[in-house]
N, C-alpha and C. Protein backbone atom coordinates (compact mmCIF):
# COMPACT_ATOMS: atom_id res chain seq x y z
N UNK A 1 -57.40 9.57 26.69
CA UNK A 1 -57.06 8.23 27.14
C UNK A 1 -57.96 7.22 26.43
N UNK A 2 -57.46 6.60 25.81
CA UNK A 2 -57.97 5.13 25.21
C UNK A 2 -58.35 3.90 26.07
N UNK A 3 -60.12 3.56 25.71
CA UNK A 3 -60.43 2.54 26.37
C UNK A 3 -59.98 0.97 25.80
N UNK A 4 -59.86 0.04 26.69
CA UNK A 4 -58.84 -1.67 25.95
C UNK A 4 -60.18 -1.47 24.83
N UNK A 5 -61.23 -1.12 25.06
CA UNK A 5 -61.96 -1.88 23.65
C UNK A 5 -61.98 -0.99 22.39
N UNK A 6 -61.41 0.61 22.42
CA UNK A 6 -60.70 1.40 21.41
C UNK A 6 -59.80 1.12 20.92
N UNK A 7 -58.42 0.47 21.77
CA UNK A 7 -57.18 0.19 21.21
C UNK A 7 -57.21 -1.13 20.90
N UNK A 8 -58.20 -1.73 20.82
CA UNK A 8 -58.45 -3.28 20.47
C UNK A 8 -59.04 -3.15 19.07
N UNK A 9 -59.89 -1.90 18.91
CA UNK A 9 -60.29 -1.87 17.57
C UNK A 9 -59.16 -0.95 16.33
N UNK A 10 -58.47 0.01 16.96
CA UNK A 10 -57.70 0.28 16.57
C UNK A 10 -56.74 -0.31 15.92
N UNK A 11 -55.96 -1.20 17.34
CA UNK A 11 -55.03 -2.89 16.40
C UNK A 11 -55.82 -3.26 15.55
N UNK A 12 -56.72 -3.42 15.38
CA UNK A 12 -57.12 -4.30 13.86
C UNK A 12 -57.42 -3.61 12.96
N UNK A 13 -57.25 -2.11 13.14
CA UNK A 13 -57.30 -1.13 11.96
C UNK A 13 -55.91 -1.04 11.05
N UNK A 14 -54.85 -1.38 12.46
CA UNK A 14 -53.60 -1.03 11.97
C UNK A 14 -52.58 -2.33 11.41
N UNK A 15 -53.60 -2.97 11.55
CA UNK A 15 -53.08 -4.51 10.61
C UNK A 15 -52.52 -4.65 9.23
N UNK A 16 -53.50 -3.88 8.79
CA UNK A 16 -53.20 -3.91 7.34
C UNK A 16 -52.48 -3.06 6.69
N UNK A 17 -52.24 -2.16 7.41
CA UNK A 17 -51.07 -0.33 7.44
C UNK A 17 -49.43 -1.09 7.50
N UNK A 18 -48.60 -0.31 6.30
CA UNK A 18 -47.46 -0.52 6.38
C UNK A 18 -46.95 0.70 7.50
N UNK A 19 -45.71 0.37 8.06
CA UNK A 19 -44.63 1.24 8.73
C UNK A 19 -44.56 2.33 7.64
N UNK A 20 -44.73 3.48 7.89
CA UNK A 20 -44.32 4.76 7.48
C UNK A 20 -43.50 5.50 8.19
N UNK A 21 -43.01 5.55 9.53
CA UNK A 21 -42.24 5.85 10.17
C UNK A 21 -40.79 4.45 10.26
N UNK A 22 -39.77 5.09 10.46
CA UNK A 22 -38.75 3.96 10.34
C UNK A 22 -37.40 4.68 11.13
N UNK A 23 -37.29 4.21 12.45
CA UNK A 23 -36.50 4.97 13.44
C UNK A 23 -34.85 4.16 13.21
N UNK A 24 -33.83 4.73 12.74
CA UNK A 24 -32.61 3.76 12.82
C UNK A 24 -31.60 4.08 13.79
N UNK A 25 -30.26 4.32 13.20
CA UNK A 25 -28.88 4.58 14.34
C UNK A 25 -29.55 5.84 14.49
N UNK A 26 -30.02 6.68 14.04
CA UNK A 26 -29.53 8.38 14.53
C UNK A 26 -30.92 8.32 15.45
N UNK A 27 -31.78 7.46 16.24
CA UNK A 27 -32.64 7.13 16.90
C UNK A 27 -33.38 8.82 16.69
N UNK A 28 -34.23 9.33 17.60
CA UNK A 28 -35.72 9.80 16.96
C UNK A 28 -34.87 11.30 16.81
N UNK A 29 -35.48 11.91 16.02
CA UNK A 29 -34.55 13.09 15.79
C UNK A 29 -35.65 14.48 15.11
N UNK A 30 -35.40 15.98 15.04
CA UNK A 30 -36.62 16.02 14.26
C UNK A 30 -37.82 15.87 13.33
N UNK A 31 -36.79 15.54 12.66
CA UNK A 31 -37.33 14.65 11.30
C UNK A 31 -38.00 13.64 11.67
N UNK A 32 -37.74 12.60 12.57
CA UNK A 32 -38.77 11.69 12.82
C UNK A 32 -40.17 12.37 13.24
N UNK A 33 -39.80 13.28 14.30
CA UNK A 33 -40.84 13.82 14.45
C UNK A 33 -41.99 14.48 13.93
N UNK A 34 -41.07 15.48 13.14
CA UNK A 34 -41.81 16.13 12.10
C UNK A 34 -42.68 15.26 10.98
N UNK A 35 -41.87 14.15 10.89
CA UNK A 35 -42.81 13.22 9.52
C UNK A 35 -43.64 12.47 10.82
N UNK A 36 -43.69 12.03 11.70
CA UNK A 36 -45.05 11.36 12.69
C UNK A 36 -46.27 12.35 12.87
N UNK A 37 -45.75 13.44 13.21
CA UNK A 37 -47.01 14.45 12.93
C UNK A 37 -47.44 14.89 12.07
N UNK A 38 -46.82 14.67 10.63
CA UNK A 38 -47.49 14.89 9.28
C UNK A 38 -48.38 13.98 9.23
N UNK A 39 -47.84 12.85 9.59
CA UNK A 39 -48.46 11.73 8.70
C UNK A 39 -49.63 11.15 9.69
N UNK A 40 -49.79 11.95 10.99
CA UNK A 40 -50.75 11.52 11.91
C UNK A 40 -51.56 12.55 11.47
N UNK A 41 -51.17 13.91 11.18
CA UNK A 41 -52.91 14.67 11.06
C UNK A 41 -53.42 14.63 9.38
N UNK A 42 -52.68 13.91 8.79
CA UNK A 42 -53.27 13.61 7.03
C UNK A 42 -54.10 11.97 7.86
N UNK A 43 -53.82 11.32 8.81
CA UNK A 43 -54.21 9.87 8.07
C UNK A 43 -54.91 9.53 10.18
N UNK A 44 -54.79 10.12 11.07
CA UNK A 44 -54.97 10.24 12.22
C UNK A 44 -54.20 8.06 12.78
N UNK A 45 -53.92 7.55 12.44
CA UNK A 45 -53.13 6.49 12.46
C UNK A 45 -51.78 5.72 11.85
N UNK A 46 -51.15 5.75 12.66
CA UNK A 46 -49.96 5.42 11.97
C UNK A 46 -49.02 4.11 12.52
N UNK A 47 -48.62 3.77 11.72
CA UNK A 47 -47.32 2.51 12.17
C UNK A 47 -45.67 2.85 11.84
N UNK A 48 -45.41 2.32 12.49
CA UNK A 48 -43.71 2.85 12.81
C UNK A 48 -43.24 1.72 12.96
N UNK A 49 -41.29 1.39 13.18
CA UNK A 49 -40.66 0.56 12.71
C UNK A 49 -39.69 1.03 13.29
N UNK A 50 -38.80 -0.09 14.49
CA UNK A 50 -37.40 0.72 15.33
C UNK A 50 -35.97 -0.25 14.66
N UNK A 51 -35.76 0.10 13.47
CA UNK A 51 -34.45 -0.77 12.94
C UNK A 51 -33.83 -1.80 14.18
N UNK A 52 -32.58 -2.72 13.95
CA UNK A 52 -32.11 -3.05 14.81
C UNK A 52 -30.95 -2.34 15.66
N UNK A 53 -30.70 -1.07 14.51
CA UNK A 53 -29.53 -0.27 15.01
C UNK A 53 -29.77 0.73 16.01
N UNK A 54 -30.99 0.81 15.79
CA UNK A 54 -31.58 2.17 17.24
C UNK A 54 -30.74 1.94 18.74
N UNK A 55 -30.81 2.58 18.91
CA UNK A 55 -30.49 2.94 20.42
C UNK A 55 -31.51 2.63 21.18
N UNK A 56 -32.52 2.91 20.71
CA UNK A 56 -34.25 2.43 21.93
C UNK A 56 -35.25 1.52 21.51
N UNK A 57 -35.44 0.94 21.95
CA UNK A 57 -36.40 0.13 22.11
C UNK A 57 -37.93 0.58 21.27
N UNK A 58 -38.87 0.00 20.86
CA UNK A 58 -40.05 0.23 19.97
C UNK A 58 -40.62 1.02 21.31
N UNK A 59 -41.14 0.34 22.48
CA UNK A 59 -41.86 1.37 23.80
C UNK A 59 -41.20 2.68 24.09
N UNK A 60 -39.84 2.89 23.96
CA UNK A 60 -39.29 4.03 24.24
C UNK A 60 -39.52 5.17 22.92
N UNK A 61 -39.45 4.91 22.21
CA UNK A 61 -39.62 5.33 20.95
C UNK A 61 -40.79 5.84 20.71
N UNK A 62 -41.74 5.37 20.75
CA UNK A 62 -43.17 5.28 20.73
C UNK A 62 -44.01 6.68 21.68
N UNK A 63 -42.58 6.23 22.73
CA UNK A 63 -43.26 7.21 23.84
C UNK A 63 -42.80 8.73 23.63
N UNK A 64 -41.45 8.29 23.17
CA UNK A 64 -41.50 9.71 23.15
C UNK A 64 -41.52 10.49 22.24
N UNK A 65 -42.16 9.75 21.26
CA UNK A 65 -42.67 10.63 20.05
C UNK A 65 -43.94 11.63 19.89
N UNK A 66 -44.82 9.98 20.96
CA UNK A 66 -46.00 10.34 21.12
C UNK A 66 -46.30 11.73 22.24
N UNK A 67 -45.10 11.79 23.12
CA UNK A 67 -45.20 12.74 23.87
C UNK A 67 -44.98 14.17 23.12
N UNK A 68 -43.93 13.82 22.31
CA UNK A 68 -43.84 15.10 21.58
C UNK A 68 -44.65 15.81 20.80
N UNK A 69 -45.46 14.80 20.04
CA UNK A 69 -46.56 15.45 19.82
C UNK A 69 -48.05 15.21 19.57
N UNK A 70 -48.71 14.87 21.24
CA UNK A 70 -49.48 14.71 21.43
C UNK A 70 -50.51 13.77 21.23
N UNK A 71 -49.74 12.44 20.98
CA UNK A 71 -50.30 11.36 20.47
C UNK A 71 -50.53 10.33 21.21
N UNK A 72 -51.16 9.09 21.08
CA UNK A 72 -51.25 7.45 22.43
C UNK A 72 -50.52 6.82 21.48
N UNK A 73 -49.92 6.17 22.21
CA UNK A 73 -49.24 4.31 21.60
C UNK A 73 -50.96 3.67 22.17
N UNK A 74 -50.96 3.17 20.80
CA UNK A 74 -51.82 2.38 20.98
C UNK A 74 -51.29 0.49 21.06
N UNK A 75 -50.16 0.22 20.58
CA UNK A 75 -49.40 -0.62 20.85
C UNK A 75 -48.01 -0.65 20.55
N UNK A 76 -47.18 -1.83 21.46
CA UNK A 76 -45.77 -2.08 20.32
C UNK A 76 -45.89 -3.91 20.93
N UNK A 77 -45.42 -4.02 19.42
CA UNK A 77 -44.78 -5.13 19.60
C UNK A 77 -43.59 -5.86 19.01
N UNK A 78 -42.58 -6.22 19.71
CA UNK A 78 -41.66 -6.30 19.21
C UNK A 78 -40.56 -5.06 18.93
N UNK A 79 -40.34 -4.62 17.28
CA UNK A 79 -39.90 -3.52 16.41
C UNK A 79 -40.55 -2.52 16.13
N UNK A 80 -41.96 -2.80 16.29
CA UNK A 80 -42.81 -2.40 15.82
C UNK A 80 -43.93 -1.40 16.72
N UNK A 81 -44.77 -0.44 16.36
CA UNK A 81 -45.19 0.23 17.17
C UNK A 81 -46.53 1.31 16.61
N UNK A 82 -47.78 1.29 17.05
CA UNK A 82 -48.60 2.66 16.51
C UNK A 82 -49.41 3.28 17.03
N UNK A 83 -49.24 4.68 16.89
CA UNK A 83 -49.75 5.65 17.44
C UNK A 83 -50.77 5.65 17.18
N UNK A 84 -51.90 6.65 17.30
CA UNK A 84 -53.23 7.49 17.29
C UNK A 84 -53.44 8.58 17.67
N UNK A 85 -53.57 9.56 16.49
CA UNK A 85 -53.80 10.90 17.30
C UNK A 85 -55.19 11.17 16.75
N UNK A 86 -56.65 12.02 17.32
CA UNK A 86 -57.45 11.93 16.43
C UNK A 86 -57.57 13.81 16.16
N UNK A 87 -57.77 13.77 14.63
CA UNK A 87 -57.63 15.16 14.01
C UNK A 87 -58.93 15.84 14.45
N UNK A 88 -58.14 17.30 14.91
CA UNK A 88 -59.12 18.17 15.44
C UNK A 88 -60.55 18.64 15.04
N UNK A 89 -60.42 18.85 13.68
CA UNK A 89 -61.60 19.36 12.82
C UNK A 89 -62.61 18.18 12.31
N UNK A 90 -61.57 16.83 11.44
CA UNK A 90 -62.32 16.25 10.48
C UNK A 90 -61.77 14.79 11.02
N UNK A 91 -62.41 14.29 12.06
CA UNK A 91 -61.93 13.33 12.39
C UNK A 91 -62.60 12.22 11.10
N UNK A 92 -61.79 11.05 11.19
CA UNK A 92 -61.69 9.87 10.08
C UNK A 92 -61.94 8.71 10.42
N UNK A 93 -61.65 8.28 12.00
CA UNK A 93 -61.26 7.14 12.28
C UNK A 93 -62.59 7.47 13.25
N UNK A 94 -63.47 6.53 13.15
CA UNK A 94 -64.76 6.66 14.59
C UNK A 94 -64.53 5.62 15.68
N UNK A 95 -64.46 6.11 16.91
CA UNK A 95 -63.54 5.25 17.68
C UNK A 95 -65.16 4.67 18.58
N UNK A 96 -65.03 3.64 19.39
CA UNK A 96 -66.30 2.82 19.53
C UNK A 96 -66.43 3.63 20.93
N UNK A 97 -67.41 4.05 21.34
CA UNK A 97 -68.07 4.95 22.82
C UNK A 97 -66.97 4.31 23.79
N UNK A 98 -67.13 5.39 24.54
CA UNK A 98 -66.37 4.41 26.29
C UNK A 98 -67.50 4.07 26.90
């Protein structure tokens, strides 16, 4: 569980990060999945992107990706949305004490 002053530092990590995830009509599917968890244990942060054609919403999306595999929304806003998962061995990202 993420403290507001982790996911506060986090958002401003993920400012400058393009969408690498990009959810459209066929809304989240394995493949989405499978590329969110690639691209979360190479880079432990990621940003995502819910077309206008989706079926769900950026929070729905978010969630249940993150549920699938084991990740926080650290925000959405709007279309837009990013996770955090932190990698088991070689973590990257130093997150500020609770």
């Amino acid at each position: 569980m993420l403290t507001s002053k982790q996911r506060a530092y986090l958002r401003g990590l993920a400012n400058s990060y393009e969408a690498i995830v990009h959810v459209g009509k066929g809304g989240v599917g394995a493949t989405i999945i499978k590329q969110a968890d690639d691209a979360l244990t190479a880079r432990e942060l990621i940003k995502g992107k819910v077309l206008e054609t989706a079926p769900e919403t950026a929070r729905e999306v978010a969630e249940q990706i993150a549920a699938e595999i084991g990740a926080e929304v650290v925000m959405t806003i709007g279309r837009t949305f990013v996770l955090y998962r932190r990698h088991p061995e070689e973590p990257k990202i130093m997150l500020p004490r609770k």
